[in-house]
N, C-alpha and C. Protein backbone atom coordinates (compact mmCIF):
# COMPACT_ATOMS: atom_id res chain seq x y z
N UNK A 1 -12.34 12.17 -16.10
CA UNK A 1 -11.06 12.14 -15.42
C UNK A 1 -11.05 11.10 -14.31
N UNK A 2 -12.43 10.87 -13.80
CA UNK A 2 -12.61 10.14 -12.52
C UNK A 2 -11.81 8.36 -13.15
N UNK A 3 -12.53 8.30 -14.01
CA UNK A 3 -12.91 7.32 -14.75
C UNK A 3 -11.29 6.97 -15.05
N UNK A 4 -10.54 7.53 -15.33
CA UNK A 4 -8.68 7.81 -15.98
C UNK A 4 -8.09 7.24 -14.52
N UNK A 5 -8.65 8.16 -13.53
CA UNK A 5 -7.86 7.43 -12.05
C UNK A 5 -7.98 6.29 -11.69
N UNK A 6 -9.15 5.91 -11.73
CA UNK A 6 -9.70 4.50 -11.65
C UNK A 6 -8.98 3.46 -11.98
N UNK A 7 -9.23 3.61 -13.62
CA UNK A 7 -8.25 2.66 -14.41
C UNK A 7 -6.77 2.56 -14.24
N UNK A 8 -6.22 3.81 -13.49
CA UNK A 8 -4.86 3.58 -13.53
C UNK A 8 -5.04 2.71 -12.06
N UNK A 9 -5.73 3.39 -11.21
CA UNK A 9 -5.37 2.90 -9.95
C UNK A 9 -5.59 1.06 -10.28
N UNK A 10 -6.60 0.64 -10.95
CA UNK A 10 -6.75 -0.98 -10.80
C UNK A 10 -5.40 -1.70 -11.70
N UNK A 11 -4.98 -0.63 -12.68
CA UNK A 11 -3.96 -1.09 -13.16
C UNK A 11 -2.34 -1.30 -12.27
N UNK A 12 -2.59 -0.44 -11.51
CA UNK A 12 -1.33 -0.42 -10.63
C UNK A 12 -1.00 -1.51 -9.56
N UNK A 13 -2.86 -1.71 -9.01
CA UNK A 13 -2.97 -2.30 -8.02
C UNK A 13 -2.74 -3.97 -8.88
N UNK A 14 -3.13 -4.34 -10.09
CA UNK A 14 -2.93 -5.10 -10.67
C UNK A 14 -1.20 -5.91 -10.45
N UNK A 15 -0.92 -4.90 -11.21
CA UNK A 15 0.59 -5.23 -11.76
C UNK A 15 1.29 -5.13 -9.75
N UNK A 16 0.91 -4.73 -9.33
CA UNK A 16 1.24 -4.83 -7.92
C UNK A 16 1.18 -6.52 -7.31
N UNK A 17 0.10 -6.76 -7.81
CA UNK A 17 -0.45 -8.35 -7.02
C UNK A 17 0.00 -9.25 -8.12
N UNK A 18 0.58 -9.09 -8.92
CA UNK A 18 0.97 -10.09 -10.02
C UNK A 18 2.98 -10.01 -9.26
N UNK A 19 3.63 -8.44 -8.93
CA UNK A 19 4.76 -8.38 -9.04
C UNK A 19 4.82 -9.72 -7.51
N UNK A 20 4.01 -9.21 -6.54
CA UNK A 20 4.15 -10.01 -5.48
C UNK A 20 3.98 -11.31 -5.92
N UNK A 21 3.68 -12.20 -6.79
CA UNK A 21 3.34 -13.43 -6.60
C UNK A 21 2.53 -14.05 -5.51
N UNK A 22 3.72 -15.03 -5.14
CA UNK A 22 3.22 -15.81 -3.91
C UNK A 22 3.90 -16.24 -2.31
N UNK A 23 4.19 -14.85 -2.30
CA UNK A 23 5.00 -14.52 -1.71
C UNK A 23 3.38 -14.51 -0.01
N UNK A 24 3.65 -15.09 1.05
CA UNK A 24 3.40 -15.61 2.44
C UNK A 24 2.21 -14.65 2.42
N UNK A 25 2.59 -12.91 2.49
CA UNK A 25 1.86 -12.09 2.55
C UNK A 25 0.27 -12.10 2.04
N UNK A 26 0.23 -12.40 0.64
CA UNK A 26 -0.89 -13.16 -0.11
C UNK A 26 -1.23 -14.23 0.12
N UNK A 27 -0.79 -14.82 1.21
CA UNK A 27 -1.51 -15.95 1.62
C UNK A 27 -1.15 -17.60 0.93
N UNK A 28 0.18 -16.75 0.00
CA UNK A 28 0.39 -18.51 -0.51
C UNK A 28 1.62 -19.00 0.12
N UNK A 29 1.73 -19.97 -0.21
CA UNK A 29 3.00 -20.42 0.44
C UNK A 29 4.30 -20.35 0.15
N UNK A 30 5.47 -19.90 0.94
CA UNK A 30 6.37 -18.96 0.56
C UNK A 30 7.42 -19.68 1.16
N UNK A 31 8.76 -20.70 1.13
CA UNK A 31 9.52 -20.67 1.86
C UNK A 31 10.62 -20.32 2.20
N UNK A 32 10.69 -18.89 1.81
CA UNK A 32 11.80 -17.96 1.40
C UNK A 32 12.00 -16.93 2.74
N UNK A 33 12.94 -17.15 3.92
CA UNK A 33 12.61 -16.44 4.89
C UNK A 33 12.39 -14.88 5.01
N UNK A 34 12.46 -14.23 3.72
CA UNK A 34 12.11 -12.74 3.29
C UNK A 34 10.72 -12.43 3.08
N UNK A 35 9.68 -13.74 3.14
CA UNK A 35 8.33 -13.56 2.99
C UNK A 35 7.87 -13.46 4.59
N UNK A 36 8.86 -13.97 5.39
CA UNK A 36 8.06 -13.75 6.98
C UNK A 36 8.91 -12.44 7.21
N UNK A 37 9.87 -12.02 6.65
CA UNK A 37 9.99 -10.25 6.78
C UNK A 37 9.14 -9.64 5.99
N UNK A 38 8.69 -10.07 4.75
CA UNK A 38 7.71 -8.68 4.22
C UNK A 38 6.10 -8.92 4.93
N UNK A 39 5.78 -10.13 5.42
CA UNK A 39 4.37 -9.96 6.29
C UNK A 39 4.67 -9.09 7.19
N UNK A 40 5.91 -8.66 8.11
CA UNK A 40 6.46 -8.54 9.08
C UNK A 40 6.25 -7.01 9.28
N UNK A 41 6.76 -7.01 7.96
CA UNK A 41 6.72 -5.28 7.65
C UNK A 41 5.69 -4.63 7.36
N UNK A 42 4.89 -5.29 6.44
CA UNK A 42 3.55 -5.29 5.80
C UNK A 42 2.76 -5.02 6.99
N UNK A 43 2.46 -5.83 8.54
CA UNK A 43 1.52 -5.84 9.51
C UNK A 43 2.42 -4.26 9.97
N UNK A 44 3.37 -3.96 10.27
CA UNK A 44 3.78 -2.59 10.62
C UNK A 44 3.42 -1.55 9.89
N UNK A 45 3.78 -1.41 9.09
CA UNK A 45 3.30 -0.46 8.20
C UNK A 45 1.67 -0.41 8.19
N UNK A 46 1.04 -1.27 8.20
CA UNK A 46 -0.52 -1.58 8.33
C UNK A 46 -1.03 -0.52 9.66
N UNK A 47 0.05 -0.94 10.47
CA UNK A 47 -0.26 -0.34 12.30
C UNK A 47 0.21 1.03 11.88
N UNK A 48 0.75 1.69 11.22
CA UNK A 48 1.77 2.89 11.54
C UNK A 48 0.88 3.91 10.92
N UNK A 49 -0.13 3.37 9.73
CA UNK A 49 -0.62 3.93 8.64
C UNK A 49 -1.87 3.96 9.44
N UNK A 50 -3.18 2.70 9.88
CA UNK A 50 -3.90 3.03 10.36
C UNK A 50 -4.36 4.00 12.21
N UNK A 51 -3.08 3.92 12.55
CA UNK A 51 -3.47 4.25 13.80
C UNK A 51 -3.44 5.95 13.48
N UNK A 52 -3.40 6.97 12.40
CA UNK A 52 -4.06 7.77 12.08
C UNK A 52 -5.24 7.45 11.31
N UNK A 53 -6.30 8.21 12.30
CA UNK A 53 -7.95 8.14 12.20
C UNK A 53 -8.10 8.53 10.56
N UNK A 54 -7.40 9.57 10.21
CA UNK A 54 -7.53 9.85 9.29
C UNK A 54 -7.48 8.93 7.59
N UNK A 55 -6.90 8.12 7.81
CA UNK A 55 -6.83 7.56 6.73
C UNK A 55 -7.56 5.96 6.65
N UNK A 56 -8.47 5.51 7.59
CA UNK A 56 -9.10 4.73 7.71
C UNK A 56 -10.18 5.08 6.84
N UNK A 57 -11.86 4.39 7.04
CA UNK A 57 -12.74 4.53 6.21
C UNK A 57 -13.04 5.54 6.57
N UNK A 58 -13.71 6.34 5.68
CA UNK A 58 -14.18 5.67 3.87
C UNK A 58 -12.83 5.75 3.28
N UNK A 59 -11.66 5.90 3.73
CA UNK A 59 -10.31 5.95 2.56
C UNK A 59 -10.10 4.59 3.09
N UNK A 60 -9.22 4.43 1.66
CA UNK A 60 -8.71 2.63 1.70
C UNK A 60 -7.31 2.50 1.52
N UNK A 61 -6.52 2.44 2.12
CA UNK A 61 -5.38 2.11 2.10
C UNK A 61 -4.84 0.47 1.92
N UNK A 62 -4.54 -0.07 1.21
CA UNK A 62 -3.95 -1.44 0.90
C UNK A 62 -2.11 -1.06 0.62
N UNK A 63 -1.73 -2.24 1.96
CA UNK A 63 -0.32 -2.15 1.72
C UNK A 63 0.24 -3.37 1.62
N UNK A 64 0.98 -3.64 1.07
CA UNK A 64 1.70 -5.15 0.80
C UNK A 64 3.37 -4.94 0.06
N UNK A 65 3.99 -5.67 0.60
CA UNK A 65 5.36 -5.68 0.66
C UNK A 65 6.17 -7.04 -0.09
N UNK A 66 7.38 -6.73 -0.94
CA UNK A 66 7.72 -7.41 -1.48
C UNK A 66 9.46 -7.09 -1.57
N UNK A 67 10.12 -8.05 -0.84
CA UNK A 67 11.77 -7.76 -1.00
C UNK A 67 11.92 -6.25 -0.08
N UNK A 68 11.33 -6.26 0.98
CA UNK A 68 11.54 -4.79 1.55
C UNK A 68 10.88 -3.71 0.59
N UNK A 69 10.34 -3.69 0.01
CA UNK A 69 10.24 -2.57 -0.88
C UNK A 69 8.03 -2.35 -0.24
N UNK A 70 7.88 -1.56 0.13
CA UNK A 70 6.22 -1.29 0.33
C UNK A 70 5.30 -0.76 -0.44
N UNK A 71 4.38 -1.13 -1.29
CA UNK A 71 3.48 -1.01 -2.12
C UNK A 71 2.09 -0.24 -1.78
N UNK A 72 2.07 0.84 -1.80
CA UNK A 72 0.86 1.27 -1.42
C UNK A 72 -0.03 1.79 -2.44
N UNK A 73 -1.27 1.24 -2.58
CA UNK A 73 -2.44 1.64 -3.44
C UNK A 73 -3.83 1.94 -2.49
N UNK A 74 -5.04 2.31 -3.26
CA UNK A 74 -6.08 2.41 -2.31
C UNK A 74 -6.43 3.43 -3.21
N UNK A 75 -7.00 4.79 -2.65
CA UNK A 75 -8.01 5.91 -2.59
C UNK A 75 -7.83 6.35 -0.96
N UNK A 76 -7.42 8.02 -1.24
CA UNK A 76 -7.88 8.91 -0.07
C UNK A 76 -8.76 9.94 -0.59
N UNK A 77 -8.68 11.25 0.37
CA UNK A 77 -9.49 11.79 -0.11
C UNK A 77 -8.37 13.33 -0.45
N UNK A 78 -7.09 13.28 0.19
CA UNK A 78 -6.62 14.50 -0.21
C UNK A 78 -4.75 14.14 -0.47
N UNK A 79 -4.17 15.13 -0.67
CA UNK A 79 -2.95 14.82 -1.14
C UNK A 79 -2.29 14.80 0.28
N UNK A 80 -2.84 15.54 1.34
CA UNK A 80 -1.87 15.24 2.25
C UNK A 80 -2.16 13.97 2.71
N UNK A 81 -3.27 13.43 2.47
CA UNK A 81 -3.29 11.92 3.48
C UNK A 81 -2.45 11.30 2.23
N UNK A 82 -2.58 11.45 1.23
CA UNK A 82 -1.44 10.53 0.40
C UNK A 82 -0.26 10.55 0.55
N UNK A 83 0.56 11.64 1.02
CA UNK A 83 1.36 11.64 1.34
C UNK A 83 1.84 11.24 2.70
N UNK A 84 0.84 11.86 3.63
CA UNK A 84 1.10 11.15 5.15
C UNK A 84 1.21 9.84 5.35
N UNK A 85 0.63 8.72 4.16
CA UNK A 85 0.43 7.41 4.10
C UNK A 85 2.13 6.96 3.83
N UNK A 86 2.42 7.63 2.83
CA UNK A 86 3.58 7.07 2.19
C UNK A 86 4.56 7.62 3.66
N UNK A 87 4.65 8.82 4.10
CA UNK A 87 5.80 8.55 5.53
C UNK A 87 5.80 7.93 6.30
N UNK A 88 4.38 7.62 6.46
CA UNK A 88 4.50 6.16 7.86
C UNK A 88 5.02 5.12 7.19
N UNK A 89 5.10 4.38 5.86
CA UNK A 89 5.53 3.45 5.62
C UNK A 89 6.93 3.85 5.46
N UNK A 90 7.30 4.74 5.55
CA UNK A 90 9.30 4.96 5.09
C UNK A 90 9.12 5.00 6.82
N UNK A 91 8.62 5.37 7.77
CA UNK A 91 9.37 5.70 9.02
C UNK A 91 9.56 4.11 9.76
N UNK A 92 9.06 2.76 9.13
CA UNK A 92 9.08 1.44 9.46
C UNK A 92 10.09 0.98 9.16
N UNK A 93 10.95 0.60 10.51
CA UNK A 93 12.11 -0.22 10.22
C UNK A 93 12.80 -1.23 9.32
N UNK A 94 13.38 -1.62 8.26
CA UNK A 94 12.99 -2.51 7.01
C UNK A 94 12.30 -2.30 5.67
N UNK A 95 11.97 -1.31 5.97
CA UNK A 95 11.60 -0.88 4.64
C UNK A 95 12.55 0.16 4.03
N UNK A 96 12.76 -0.83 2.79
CA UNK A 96 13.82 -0.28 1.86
C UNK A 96 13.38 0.50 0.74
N UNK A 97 11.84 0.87 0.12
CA UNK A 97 11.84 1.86 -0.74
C UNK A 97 10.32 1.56 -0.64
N UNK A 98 9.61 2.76 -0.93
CA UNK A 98 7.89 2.61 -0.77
C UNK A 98 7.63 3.25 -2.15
N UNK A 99 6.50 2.41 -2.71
CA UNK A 99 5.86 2.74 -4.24
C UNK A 99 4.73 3.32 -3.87
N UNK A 100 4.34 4.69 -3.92
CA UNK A 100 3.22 5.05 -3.59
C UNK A 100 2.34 5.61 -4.59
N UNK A 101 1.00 4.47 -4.86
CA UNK A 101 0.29 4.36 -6.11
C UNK A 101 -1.39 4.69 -5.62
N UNK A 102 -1.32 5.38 -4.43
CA UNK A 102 -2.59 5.53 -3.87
C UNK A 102 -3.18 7.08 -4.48
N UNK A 103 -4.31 7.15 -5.12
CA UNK A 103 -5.16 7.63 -5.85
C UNK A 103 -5.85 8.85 -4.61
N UNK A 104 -5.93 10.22 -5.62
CA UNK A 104 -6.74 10.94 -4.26
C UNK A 104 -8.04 11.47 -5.43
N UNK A 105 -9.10 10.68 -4.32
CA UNK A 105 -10.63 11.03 -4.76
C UNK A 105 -11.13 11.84 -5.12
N UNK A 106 -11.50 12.61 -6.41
CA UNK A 106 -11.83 14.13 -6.26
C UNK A 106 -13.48 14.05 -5.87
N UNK A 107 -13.87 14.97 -4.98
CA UNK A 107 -15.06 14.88 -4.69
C UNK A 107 -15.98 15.76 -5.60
N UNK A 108 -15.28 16.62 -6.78
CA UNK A 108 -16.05 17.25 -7.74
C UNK A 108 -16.65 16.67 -9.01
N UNK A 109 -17.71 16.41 -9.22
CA UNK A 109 -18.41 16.31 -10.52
C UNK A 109 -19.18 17.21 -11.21
């Protein structure tokens, strides 16, 4: 089952970094003034999400933004930090809809 999450999660995170292109955020060059709003949002949401202890390491949160819309993938370790992840990114000004594709770790084998 571990193995099923995995694959979905790299698949998500995939089709995630393909939907963004090359859009500022990724580091390419963007001259579309909606790419210096989704870094914009992207570094907020970054702040809103990590400044609970809780969802830092060992959980991984990756967020990246595209057209207002916030993309979240990673690994936590429980459903409420998955969920707590996804409200800090809706409580950020500009953000118009959050995809929340972040995976929760089962620690049973």
């Amino acid at each position: 089952m571990d193995k099923l999450r995995h694959a979905r999660a790299a698949g998500a995170l995939l089709l995630v970094l393909t939907a963004l292109g090359s859009c500022a955020s990724l580091g390419g060059k963007c001259n579309d003034p909606k790419c210096a709003q989704d870094a914009d949002i992207t570094a907020r949401v970054k702040s809103a999400v990590f400044a609970d202890a809780s969802l830092r390491a060992p959980n991984f949160v990756y967020v990246q933004t595209r057209a207002g819309v916030v993309y979240l993938t990673g690994t936590v370790a429980t459903d409420l930090q998955r969920e707590e992840a996804e409200s800090y990114a809706r409580g950020v000004k500009g953000v118009e809809e959050v995809v929340n594709s972040i995976t929760v770790q089962s620690n049973s084998r």
